[in-house]
C-alpha atoms as a PDB file:
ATOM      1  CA  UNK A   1     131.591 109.923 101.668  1.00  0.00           C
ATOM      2  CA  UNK A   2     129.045 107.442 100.491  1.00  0.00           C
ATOM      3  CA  UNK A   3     125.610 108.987  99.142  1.00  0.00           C
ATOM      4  CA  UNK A   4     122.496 107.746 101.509  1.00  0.00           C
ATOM      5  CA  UNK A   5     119.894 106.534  98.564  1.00  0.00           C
ATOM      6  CA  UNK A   6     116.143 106.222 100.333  1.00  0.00           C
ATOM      7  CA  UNK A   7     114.450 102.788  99.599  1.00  0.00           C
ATOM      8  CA  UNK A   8     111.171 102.950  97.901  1.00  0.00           C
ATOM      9  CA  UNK A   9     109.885 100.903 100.727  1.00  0.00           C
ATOM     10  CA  UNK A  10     110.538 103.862 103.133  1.00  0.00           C
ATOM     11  CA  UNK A  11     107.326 105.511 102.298  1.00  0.00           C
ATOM     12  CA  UNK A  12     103.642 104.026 102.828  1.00  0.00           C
ATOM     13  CA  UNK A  13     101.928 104.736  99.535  1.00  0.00           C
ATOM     14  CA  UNK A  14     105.345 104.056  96.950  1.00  0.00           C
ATOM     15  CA  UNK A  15     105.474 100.703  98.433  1.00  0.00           C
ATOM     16  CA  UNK A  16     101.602  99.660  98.769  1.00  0.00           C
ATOM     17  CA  UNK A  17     101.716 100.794  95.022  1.00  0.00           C
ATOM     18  CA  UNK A  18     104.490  98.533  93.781  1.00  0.00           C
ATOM     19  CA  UNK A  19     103.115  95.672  96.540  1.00  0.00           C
ATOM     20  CA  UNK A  20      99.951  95.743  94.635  1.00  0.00           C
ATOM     21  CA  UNK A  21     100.952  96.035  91.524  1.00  0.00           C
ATOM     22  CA  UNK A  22     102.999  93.055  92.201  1.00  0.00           C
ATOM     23  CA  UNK A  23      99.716  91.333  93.392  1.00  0.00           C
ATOM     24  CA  UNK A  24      97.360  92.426  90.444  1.00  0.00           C
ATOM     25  CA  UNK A  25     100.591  90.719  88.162  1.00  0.00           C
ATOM     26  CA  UNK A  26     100.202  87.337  89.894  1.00  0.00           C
ATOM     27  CA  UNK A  27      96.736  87.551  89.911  1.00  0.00           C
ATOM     28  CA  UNK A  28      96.088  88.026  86.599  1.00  0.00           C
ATOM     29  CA  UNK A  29      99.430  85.093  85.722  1.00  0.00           C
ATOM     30  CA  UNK A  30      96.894  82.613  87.589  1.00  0.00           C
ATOM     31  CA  UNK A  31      93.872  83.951  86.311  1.00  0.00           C
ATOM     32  CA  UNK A  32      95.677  83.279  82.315  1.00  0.00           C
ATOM     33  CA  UNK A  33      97.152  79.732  84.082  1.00  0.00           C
ATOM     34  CA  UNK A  34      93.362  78.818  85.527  1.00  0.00           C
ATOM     35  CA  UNK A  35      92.233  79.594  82.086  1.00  0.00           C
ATOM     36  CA  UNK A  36      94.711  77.236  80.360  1.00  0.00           C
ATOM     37  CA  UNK A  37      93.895  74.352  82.431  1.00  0.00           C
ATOM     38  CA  UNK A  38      90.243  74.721  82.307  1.00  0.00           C
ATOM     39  CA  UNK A  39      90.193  75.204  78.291  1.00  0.00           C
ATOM     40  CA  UNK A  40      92.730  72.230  77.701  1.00  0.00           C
ATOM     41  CA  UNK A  41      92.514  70.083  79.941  1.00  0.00           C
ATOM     42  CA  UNK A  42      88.875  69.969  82.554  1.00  0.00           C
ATOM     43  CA  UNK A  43      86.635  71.768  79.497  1.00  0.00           C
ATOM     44  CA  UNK A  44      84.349  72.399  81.656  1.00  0.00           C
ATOM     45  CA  UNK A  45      83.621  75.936  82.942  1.00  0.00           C
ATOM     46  CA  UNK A  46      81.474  74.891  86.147  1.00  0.00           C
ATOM     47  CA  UNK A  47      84.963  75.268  88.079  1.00  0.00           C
ATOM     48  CA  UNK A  48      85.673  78.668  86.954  1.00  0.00           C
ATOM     49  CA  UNK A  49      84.533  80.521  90.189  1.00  0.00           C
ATOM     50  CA  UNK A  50      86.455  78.191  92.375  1.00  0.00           C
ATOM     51  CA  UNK A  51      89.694  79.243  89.827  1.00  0.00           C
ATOM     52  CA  UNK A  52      89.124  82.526  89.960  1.00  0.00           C
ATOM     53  CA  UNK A  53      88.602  82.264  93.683  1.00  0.00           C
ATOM     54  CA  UNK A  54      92.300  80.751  94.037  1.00  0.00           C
ATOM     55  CA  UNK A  55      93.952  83.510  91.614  1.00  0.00           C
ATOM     56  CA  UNK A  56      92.419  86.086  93.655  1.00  0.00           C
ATOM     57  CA  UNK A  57      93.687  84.863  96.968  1.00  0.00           C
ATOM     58  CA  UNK A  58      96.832  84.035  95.283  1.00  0.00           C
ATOM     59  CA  UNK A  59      97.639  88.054  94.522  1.00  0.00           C
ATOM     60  CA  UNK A  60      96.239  89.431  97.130  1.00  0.00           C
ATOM     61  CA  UNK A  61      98.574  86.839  99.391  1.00  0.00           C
ATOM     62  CA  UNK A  62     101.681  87.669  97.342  1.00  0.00           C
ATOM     63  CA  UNK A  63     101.022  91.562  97.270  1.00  0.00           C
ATOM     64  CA  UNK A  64     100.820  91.718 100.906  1.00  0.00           C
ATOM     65  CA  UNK A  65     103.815  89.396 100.919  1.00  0.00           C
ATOM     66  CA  UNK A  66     105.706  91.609  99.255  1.00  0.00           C
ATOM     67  CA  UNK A  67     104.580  94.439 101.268  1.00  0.00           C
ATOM     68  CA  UNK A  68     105.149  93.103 105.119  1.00  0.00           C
ATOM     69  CA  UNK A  69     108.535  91.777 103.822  1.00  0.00           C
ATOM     70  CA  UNK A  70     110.136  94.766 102.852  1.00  0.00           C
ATOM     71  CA  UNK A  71     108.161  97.268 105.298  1.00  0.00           C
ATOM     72  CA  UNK A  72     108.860  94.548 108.026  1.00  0.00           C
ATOM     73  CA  UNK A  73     105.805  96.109 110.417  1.00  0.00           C
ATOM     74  CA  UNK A  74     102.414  96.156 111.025  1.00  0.00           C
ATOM     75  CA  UNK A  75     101.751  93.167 108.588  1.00  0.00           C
ATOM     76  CA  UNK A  76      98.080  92.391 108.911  1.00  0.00           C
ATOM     77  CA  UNK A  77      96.644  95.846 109.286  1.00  0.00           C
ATOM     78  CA  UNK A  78      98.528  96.633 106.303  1.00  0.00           C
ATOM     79  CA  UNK A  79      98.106  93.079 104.493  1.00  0.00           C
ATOM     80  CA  UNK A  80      94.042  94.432 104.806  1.00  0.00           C
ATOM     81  CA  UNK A  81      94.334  97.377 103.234  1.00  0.00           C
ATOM     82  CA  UNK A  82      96.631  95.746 100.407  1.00  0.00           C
ATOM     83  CA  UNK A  83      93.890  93.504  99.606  1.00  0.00           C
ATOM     84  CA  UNK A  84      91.556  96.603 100.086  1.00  0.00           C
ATOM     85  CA  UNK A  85      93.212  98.650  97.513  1.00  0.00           C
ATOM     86  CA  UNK A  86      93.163  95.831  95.162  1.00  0.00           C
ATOM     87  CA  UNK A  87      89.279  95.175  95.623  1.00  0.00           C
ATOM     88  CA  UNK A  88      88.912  98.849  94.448  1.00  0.00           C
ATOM     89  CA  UNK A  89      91.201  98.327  91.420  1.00  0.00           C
ATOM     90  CA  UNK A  90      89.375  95.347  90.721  1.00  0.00           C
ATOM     91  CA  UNK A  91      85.828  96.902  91.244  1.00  0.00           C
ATOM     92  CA  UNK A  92      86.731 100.756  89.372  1.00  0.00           C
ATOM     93  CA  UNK A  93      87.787  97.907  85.831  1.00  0.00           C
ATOM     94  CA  UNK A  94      84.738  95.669  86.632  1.00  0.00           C
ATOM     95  CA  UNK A  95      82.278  99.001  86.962  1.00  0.00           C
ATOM     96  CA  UNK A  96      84.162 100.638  84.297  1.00  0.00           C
ATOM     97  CA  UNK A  97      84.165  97.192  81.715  1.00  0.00           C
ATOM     98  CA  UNK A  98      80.351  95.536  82.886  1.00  0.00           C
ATOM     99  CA  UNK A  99      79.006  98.035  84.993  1.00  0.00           C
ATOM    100  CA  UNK A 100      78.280  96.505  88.042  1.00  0.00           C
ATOM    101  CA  UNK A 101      80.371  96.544  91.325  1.00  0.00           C
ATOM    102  CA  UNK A 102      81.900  93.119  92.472  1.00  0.00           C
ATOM    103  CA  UNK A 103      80.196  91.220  95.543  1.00  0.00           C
ATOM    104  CA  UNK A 104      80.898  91.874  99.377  1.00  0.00           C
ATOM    105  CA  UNK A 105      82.389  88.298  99.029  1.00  0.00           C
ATOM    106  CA  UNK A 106      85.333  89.345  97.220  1.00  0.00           C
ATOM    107  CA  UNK A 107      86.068  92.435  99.318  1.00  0.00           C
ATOM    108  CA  UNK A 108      86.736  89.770 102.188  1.00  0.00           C
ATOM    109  CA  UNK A 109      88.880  86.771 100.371  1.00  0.00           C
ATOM    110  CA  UNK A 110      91.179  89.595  99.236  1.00  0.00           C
ATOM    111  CA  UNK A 111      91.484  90.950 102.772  1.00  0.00           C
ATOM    112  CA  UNK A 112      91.499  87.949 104.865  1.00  0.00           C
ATOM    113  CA  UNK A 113      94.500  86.687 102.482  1.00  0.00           C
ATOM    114  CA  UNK A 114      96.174  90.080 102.213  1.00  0.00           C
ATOM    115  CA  UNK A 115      96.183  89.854 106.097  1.00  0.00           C
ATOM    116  CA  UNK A 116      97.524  86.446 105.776  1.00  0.00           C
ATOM    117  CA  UNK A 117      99.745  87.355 103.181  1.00  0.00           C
ATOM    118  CA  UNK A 118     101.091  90.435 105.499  1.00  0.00           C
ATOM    119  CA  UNK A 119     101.768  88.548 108.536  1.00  0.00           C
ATOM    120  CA  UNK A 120     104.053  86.008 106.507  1.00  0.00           C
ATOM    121  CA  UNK A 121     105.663  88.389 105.327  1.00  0.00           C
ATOM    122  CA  UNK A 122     106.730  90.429 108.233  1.00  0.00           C
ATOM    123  CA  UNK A 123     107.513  87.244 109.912  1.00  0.00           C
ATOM    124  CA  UNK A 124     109.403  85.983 106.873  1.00  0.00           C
ATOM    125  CA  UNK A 125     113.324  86.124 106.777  1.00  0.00           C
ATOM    126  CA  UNK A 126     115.184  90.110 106.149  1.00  0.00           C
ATOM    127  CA  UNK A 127     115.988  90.906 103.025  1.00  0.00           C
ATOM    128  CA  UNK A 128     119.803  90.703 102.298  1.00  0.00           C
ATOM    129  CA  UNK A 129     119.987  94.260  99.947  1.00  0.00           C
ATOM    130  CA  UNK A 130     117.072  95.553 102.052  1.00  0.00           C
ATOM    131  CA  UNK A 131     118.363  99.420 103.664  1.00  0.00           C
ATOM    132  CA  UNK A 132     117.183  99.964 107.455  1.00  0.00           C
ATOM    133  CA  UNK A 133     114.379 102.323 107.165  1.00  0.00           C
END
């Protein structure tokens, strides 16, 4: 008789852990991307907000992603709180490194694309190795 093995998906905090982790990764592989193409090639730093805008979104979409696709419910209450948790592992480095607390502003672009980035993802195709839950 075959062993059942429980999916790290199966509970709430394992997989908002790994589903953020996986955002803060892409965020910070755009934020080193951004970097290279405004060093080499625009030299100009006046776009850096607008780059570091786009990484932002870019995690906090793909960590929510990850998220409503293998938890395959409630995608954009989830996708918020995704982009929630990230916003306070972004502002506990940022108080700990500067000293200051990151802007209101940043709170919402990481929840309004985690709750994009939840619903696509719940909406998205099944997972082929993906146990039911």
């Amino acid at each position: 008789m075959r062993r059942h093995r429980e999916s790290i998906w199966t509970k709430a905090a394992v997989s908002m852990a790994a589903a953020v982790s996986c955002g803060l990764l892409c965020t910070m592989a755009a934020l080193l991307l951004s970097a290279a193409v405004i060093f080499y090639v625009l030299k100009d730093i006046g776009t850096a907000g607008g780059f570091a805008a786009v990484s932002l979104a870019a995690g906090a979409y793909t960590g929510a992603f990850i998220y409503g696709k293998y938890r395959r419910k409630r995608g954009m209450l989830c996708g918020m709180l995704c982009g929630a948790v990230m916003f306070g592992v972004i502002a506990a480095c940022t108080f700990a490194v500067i000293g200051d607390i990151p802007g209101i502003k940043k709170l919402l672009l990481l929840t309004v694309s985690g709750a994009a980035g939840g619903v696509a993802g719940v909406n998205s195709k099944r997972p082929k190795g993906l146990m039911d839950q």
